[in-house]
PDB file of N, CA and C in Angstrom:
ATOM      1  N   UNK A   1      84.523  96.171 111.275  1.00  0.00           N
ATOM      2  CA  UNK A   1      85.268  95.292 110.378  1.00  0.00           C
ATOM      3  C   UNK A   1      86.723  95.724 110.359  1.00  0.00           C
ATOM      4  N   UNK A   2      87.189  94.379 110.267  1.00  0.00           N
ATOM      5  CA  UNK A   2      89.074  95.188 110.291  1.00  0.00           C
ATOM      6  C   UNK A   2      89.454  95.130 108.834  1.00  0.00           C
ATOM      7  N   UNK A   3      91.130  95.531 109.022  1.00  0.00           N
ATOM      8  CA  UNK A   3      91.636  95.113 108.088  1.00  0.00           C
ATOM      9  C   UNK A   3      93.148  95.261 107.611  1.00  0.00           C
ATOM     10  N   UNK A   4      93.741  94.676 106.890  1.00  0.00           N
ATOM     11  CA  UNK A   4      94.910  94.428 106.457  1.00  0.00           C
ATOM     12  C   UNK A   4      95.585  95.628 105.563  1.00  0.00           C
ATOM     13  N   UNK A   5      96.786  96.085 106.199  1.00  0.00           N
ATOM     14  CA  UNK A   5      97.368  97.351 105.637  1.00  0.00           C
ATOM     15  C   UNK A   5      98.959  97.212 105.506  1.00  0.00           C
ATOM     16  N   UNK A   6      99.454  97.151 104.131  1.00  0.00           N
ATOM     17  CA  UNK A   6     100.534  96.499 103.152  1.00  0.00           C
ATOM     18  C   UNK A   6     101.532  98.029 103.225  1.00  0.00           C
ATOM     19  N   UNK A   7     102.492  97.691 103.203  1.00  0.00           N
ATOM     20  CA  UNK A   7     103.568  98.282 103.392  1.00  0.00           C
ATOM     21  C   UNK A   7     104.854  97.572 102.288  1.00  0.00           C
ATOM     22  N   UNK A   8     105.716  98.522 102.056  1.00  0.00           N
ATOM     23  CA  UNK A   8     106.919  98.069 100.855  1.00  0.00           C
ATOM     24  C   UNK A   8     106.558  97.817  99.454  1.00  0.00           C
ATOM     25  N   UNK A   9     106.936  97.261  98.882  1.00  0.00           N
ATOM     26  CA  UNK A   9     107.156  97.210  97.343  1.00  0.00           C
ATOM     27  C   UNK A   9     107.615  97.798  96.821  1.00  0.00           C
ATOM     28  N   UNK A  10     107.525  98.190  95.022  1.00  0.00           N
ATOM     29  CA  UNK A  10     108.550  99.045  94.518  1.00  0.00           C
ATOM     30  C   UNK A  10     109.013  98.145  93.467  1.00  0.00           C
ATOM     31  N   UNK A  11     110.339  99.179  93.063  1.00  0.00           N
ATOM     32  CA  UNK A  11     110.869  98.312  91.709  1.00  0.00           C
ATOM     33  C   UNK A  11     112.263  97.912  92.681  1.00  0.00           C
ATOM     34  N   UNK A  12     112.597  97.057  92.260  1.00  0.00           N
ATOM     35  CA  UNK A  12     114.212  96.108  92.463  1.00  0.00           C
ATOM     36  C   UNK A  12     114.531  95.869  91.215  1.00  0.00           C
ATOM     37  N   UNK A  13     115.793  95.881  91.028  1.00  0.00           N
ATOM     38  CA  UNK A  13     116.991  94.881  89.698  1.00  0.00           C
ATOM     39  C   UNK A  13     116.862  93.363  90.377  1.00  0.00           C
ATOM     40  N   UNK A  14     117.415  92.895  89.346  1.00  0.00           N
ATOM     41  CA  UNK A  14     117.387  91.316  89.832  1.00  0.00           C
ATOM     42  C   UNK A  14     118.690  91.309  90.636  1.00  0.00           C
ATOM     43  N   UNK A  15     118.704  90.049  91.694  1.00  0.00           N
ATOM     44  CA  UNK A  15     119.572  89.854  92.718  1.00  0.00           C
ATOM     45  C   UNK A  15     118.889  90.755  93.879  1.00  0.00           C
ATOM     46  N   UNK A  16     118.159  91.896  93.532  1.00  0.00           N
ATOM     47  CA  UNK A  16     117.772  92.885  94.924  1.00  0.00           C
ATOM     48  C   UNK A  16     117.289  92.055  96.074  1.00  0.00           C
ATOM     49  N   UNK A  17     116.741  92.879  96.963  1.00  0.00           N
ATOM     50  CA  UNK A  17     116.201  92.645  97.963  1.00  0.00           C
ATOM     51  C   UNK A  17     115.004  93.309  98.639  1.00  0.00           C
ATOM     52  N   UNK A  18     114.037  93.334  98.841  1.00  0.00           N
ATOM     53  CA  UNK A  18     112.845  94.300  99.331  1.00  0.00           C
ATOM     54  C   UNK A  18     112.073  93.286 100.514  1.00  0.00           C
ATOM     55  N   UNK A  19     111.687  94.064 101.406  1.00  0.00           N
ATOM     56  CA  UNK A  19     111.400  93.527 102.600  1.00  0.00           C
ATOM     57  C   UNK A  19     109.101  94.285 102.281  1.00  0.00           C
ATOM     58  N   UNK A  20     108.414  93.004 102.582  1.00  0.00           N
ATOM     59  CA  UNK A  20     106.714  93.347 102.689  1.00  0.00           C
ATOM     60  C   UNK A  20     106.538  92.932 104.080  1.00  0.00           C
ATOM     61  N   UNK A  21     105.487  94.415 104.787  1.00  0.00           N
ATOM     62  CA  UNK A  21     105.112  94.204 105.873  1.00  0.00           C
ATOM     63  C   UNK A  21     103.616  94.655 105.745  1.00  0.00           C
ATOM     64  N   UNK A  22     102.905  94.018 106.769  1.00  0.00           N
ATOM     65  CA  UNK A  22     101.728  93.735 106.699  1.00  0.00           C
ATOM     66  C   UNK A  22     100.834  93.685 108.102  1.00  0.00           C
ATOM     67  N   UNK A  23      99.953  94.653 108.461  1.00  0.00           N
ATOM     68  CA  UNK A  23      99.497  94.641 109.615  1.00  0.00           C
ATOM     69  C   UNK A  23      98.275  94.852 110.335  1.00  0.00           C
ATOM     70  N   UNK A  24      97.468  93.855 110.957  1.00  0.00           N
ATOM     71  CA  UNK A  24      96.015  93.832 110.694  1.00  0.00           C
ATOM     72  C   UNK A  24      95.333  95.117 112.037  1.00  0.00           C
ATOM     73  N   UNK A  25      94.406  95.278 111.693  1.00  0.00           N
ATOM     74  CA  UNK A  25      93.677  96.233 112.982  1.00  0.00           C
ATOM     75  C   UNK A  25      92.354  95.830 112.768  1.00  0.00           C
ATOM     76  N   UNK A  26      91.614  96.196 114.304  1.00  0.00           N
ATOM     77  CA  UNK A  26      90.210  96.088 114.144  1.00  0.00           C
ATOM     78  C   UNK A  26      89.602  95.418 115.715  1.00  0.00           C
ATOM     79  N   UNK A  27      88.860  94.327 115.635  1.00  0.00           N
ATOM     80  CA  UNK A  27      88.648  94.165 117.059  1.00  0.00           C
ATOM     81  C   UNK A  27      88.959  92.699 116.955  1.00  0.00           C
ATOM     82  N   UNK A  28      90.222  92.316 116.988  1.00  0.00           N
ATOM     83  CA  UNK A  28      90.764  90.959 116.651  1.00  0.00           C
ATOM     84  C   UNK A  28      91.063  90.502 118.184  1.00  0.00           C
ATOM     85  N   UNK A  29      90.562  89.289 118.702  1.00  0.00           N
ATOM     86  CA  UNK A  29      90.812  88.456 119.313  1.00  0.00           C
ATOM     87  C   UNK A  29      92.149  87.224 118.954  1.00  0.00           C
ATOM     88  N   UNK A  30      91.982  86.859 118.220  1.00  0.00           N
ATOM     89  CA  UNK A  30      93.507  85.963 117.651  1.00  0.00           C
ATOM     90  C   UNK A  30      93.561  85.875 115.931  1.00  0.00           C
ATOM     91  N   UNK A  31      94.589  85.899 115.522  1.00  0.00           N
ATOM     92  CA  UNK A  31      94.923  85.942 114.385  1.00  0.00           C
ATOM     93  C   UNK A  31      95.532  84.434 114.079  1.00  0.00           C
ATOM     94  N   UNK A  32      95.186  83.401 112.987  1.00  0.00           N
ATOM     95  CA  UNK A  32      95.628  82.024 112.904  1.00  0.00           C
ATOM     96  C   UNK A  32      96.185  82.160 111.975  1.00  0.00           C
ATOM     97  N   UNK A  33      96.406  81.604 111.005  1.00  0.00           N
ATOM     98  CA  UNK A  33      97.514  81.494 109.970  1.00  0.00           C
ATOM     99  C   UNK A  33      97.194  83.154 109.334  1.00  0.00           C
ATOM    100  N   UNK A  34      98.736  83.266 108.492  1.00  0.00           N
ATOM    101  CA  UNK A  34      98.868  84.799 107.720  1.00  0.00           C
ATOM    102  C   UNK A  34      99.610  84.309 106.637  1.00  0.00           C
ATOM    103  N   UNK A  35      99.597  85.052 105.982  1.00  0.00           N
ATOM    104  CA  UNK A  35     100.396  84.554 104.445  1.00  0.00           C
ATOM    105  C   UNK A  35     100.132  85.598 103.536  1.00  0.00           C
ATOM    106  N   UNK A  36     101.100  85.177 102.424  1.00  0.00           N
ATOM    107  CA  UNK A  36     101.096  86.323 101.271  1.00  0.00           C
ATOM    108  C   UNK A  36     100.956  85.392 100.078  1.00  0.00           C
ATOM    109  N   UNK A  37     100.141  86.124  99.495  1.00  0.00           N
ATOM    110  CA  UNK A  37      99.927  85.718  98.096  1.00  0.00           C
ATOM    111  C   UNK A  37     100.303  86.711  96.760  1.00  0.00           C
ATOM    112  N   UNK A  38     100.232  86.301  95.352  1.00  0.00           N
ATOM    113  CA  UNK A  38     100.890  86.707  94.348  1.00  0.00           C
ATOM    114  C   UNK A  38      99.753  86.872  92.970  1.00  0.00           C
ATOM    115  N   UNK A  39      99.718  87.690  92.238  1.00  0.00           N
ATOM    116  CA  UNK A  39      99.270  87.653  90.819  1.00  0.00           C
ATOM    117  C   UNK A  39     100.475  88.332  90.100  1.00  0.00           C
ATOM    118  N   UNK A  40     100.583  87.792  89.391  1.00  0.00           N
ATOM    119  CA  UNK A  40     101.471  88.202  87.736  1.00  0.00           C
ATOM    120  C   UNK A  40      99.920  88.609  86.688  1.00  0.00           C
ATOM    121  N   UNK A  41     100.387  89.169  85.982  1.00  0.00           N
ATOM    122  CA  UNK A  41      99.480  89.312  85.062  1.00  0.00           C
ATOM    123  C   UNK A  41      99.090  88.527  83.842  1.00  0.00           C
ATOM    124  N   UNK A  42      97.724  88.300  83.654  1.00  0.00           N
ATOM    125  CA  UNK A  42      97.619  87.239  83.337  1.00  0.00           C
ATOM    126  C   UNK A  42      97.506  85.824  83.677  1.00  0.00           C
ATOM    127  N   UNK A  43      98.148  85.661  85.030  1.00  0.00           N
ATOM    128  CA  UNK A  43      97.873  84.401  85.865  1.00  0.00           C
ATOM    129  C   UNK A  43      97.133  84.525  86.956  1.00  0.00           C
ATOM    130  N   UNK A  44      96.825  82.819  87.537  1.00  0.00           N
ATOM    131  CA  UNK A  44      96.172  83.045  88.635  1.00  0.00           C
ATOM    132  C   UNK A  44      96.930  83.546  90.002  1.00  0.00           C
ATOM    133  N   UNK A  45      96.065  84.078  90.937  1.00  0.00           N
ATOM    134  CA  UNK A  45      96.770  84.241  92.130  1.00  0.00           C
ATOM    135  C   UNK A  45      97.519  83.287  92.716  1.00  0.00           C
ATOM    136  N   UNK A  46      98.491  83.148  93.215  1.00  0.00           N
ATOM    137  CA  UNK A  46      99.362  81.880  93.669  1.00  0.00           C
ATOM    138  C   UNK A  46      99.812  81.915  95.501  1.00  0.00           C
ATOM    139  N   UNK A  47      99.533  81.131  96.153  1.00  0.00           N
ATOM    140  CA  UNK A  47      99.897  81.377  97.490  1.00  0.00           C
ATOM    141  C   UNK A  47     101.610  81.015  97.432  1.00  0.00           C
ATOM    142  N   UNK A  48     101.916  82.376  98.245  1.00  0.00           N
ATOM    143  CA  UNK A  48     103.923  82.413  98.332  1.00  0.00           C
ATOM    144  C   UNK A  48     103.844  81.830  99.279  1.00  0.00           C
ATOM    145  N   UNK A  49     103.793  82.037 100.325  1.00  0.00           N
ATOM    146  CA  UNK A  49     104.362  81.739 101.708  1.00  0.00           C
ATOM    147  C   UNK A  49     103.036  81.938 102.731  1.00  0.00           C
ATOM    148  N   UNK A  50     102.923  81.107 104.261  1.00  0.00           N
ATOM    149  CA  UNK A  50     102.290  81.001 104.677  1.00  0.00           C
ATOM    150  C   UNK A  50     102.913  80.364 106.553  1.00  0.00           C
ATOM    151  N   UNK A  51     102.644  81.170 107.130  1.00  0.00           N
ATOM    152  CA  UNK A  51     102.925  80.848 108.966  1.00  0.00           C
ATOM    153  C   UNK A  51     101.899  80.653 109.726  1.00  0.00           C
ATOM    154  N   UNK A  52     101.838  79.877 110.431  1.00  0.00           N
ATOM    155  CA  UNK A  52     100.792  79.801 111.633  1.00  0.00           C
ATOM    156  C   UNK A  52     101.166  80.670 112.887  1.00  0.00           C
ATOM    157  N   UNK A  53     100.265  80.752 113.521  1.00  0.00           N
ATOM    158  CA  UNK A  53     100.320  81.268 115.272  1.00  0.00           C
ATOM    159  C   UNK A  53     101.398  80.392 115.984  1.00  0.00           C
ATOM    160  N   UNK A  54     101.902  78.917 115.699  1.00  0.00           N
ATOM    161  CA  UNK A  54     103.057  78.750 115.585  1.00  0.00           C
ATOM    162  C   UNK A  54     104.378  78.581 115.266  1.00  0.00           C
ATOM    163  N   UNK A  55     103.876  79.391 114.414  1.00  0.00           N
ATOM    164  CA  UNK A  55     105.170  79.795 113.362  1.00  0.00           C
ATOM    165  C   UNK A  55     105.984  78.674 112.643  1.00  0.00           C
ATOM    166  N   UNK A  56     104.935  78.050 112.290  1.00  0.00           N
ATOM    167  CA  UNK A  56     104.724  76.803 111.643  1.00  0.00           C
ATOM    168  C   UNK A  56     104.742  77.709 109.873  1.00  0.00           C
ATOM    169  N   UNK A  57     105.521  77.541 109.329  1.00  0.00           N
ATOM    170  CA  UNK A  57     106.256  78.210 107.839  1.00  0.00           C
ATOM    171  C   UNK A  57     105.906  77.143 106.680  1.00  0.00           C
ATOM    172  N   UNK A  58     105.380  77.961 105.446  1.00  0.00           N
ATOM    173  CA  UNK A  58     105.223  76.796 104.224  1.00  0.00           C
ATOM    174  C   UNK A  58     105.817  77.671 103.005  1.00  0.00           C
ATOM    175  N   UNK A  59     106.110  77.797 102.076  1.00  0.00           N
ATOM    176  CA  UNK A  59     106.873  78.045 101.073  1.00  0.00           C
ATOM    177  C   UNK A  59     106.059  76.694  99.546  1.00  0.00           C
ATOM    178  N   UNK A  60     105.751  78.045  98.413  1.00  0.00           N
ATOM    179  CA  UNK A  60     106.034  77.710  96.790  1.00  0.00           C
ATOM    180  C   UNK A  60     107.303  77.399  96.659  1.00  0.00           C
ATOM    181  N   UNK A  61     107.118  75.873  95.931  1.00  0.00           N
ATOM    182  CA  UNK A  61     109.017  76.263  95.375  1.00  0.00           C
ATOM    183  C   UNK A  61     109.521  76.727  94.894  1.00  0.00           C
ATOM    184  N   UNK A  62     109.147  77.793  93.940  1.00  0.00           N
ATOM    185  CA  UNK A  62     109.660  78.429  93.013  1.00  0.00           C
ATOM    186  C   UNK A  62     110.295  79.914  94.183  1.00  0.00           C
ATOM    187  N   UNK A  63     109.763  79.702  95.301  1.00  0.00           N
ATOM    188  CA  UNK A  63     110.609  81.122  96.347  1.00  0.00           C
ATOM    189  C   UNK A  63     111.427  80.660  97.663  1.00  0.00           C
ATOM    190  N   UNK A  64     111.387  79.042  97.825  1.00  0.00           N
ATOM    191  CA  UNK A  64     112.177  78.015  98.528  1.00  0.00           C
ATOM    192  C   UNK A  64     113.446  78.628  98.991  1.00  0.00           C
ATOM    193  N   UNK A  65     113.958  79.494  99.817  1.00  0.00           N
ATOM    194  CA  UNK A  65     115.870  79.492  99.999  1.00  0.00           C
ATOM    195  C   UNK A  65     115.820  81.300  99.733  1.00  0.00           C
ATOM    196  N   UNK A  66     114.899  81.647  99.089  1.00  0.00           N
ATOM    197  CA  UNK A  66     114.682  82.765  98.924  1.00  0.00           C
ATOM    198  C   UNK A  66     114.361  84.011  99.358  1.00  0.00           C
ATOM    199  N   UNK A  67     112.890  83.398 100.219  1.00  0.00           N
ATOM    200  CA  UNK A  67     111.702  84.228 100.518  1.00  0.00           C
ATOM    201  C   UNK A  67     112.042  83.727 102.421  1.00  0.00           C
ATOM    202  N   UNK A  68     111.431  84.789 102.762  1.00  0.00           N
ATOM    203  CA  UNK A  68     111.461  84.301 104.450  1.00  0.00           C
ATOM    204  C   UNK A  68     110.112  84.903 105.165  1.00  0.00           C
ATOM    205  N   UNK A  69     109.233  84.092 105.305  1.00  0.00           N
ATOM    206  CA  UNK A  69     107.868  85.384 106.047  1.00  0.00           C
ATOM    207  C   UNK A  69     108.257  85.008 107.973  1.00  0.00           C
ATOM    208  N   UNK A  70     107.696  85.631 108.422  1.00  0.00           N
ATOM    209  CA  UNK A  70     108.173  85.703 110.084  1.00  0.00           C
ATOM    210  C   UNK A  70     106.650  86.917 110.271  1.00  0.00           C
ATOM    211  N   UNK A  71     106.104  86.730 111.255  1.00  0.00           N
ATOM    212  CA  UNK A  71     105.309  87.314 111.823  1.00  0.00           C
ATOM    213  C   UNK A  71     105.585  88.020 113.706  1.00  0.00           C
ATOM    214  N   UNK A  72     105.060  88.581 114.062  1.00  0.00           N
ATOM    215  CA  UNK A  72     105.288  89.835 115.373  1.00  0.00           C
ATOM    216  C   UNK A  72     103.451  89.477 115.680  1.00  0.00           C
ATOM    217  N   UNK A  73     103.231  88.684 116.552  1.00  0.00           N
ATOM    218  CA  UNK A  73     101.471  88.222 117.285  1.00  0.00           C
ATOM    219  C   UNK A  73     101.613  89.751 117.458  1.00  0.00           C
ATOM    220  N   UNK A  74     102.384  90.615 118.775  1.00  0.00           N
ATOM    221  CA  UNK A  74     101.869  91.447 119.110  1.00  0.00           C
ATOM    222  C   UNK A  74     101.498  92.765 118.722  1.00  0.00           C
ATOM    223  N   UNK A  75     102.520  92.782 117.246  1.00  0.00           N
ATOM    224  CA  UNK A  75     101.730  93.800 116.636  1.00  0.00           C
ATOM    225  C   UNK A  75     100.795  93.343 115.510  1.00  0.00           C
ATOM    226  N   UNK A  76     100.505  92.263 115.170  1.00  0.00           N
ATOM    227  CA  UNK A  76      99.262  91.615 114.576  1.00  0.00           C
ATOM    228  C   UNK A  76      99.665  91.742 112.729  1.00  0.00           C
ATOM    229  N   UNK A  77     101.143  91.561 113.061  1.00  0.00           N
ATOM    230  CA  UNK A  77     101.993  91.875 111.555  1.00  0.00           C
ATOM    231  C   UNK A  77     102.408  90.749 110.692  1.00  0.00           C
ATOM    232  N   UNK A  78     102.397  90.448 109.832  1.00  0.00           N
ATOM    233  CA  UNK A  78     103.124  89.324 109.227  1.00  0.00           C
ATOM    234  C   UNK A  78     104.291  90.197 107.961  1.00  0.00           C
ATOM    235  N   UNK A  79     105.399  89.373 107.500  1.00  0.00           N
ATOM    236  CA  UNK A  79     106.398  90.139 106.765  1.00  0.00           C
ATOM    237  C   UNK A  79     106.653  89.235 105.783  1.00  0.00           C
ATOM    238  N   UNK A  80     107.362  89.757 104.888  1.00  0.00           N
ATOM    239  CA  UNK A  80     107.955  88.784 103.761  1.00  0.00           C
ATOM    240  C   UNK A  80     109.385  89.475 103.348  1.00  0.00           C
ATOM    241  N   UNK A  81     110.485  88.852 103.448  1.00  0.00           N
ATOM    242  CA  UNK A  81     111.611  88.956 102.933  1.00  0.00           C
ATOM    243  C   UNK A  81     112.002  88.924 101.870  1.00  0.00           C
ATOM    244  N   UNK A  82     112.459  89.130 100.755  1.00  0.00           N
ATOM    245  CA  UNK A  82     112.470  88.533  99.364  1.00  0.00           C
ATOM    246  C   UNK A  82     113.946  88.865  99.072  1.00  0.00           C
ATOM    247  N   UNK A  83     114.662  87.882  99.060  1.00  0.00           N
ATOM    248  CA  UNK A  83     115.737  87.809  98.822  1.00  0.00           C
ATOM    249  C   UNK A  83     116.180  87.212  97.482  1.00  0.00           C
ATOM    250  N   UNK A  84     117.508  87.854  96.633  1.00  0.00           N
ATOM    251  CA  UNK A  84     117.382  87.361  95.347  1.00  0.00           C
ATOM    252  C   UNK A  84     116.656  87.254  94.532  1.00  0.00           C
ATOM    253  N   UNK A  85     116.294  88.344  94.218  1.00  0.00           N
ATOM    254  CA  UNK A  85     114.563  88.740  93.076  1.00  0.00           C
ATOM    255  C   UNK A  85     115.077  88.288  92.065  1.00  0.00           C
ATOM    256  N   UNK A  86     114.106  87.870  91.000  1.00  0.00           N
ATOM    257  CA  UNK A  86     113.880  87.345  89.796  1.00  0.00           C
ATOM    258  C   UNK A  86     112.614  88.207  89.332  1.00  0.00           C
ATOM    259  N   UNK A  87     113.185  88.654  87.958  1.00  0.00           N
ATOM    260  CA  UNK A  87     111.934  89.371  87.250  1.00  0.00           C
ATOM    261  C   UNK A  87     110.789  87.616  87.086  1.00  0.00           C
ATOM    262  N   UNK A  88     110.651  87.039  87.248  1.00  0.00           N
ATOM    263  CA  UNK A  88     109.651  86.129  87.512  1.00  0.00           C
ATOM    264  C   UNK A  88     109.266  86.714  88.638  1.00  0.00           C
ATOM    265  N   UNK A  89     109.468  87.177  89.704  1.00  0.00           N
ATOM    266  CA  UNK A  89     108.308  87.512  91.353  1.00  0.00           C
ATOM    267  C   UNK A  89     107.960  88.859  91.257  1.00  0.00           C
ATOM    268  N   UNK A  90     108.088  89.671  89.797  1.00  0.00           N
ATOM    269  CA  UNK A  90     106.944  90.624  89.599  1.00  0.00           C
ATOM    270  C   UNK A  90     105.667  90.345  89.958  1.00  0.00           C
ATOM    271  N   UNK A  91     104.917  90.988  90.632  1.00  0.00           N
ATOM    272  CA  UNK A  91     103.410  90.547  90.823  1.00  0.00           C
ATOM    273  C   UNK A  91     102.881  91.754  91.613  1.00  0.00           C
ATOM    274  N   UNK A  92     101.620  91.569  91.784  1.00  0.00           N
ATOM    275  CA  UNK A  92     100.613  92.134  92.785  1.00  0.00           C
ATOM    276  C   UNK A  92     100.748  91.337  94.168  1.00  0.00           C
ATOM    277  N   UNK A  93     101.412  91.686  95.407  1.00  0.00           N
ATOM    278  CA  UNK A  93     101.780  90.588  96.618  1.00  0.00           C
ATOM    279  C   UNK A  93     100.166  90.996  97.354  1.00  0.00           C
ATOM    280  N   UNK A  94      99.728  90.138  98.123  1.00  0.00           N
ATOM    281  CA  UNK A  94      98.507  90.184  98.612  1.00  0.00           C
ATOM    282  C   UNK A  94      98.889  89.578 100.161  1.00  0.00           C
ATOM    283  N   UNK A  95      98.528  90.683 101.126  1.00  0.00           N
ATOM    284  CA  UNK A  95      98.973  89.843 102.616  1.00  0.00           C
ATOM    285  C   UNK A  95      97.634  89.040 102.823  1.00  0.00           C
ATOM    286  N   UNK A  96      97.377  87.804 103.876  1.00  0.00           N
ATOM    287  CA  UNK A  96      96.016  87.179 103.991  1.00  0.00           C
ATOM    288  C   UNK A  96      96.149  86.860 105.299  1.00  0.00           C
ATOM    289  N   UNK A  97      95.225  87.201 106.196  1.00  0.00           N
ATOM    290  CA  UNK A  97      95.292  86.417 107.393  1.00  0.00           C
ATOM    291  C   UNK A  97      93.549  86.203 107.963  1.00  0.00           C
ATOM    292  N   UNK A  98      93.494  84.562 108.914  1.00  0.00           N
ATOM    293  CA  UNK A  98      93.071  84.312 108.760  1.00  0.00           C
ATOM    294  C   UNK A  98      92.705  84.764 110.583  1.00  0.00           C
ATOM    295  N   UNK A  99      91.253  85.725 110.219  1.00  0.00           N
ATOM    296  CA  UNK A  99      91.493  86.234 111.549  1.00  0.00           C
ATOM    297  C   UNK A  99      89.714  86.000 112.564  1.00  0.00           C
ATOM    298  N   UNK A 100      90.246  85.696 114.243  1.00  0.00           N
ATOM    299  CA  UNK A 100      89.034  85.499 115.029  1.00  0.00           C
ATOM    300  C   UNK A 100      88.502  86.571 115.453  1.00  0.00           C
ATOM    301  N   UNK A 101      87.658  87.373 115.806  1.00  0.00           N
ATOM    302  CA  UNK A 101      87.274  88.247 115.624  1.00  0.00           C
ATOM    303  C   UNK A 101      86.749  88.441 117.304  1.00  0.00           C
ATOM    304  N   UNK A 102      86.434  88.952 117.964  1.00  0.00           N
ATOM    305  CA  UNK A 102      86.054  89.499 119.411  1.00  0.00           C
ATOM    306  C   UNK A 102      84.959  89.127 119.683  1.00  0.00           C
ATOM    307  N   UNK A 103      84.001  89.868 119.074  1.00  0.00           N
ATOM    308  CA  UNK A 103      82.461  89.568 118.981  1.00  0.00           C
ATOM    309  C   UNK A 103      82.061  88.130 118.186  1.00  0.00           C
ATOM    310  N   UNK A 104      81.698  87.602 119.543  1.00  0.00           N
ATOM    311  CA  UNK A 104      81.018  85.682 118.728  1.00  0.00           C
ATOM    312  C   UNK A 104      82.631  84.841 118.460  1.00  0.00           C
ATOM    313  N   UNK A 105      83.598  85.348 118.374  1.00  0.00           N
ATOM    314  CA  UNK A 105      84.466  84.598 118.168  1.00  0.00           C
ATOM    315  C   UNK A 105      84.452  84.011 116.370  1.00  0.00           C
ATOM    316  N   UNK A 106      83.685  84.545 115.795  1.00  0.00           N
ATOM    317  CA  UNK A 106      83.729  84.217 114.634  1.00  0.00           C
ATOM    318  C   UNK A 106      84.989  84.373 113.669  1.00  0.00           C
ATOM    319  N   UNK A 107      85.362  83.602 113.067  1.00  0.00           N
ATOM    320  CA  UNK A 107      86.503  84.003 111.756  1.00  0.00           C
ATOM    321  C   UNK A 107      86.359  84.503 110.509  1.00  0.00           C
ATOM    322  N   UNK A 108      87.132  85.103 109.535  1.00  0.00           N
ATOM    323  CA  UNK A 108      86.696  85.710 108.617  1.00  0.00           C
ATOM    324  C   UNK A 108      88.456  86.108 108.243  1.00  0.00           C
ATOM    325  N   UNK A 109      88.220  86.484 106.769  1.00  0.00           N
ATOM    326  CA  UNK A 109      89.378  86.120 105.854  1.00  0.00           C
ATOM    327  C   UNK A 109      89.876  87.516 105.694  1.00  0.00           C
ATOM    328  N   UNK A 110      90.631  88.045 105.899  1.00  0.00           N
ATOM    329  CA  UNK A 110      91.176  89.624 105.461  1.00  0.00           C
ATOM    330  C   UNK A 110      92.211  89.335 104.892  1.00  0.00           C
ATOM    331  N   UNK A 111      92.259  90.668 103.564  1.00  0.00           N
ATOM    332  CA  UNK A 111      92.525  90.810 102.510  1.00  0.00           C
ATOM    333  C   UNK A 111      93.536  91.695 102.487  1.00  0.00           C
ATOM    334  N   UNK A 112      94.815  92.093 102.404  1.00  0.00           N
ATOM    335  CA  UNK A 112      95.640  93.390 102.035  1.00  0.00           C
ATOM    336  C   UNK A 112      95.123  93.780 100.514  1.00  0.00           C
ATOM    337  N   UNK A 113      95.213  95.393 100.491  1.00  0.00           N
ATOM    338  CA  UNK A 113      94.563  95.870  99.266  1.00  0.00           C
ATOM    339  C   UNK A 113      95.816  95.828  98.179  1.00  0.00           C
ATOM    340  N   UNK A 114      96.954  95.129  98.204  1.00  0.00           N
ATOM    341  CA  UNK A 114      98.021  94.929  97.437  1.00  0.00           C
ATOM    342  C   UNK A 114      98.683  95.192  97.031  1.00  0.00           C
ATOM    343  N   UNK A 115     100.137  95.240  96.699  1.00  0.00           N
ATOM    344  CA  UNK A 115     101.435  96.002  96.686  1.00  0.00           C
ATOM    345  C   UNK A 115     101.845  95.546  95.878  1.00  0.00           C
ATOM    346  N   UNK A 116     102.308  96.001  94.507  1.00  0.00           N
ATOM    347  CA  UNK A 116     103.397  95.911  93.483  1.00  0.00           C
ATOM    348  C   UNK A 116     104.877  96.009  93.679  1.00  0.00           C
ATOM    349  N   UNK A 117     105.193  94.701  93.124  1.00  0.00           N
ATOM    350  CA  UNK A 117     106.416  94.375  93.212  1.00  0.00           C
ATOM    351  C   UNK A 117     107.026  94.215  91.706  1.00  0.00           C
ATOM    352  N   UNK A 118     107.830  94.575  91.799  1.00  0.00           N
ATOM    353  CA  UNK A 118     108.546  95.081  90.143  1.00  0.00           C
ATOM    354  C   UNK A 118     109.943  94.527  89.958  1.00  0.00           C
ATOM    355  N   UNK A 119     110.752  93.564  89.318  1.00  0.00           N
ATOM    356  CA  UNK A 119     112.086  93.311  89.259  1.00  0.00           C
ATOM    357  C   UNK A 119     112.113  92.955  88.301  1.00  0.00           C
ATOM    358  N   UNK A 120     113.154  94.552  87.743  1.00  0.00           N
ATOM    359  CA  UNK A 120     113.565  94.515  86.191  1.00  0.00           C
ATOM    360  C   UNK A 120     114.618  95.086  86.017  1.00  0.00           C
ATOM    361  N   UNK A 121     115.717  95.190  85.524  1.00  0.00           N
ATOM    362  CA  UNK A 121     116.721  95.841  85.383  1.00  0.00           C
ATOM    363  C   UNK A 121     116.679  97.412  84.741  1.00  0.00           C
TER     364      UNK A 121
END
């Protein structure tokens, strides 16, 4: 079984900047869409951002102009940029990718174990 291993976070002031990287291992044949997701506390999880294998990009509006994810196929990484923090994008960030697997070709959903993100003055 593979799996998803989260890199960055931390505290930022507002206006900061912090860069999330994210990178899968295991016996992966192709990796299809990747994305990051969000909990605040108290709310539900919220999908941020989201790329395909063709780097086909989707964006929440509330991180629109903001946020930038970009993925690396060959190191099996996806990233998130976060530009111009708002103590609103405090959360738990969650990387997700949606991955084919070697054996049977089967797919299956991996999880990053999740990174705190903090922007407060």
């Amino acid at each position: 079984q593979g799996q998803l291993v989260e890199s960055g976070g931390g505290l930022v002031q507002p206006g900061g900047s912090m860069r999330l990287s994210c990178a899968a291992s295991g016996s992966i044949l192709n990796i299809l869409t990747m994305g990051w997701y969000r909990q605040a506390p108290g709310k539900q999880r919220e999908l941020v951002a989201t790329i395909t294998n063709g780097r086909i990009t989707a964006y929440v509006d509330s991180v629109k102009g903001r946020f930038t994810i970009s993925r690396d196929n060959a190191r099996n990484s996806v990233y998130l940029q976060m530009n111009s923090l708002k103590p609103e994008d405090t959360a738990v960030y969650y990387c997700y990718a949606d991955v084919q697997v070697v054996f049977g070709g089967l797919r299956y959903d991996y999880w990053g174990q999740g990174t705190q993100v903090t922007v407060s003055s």
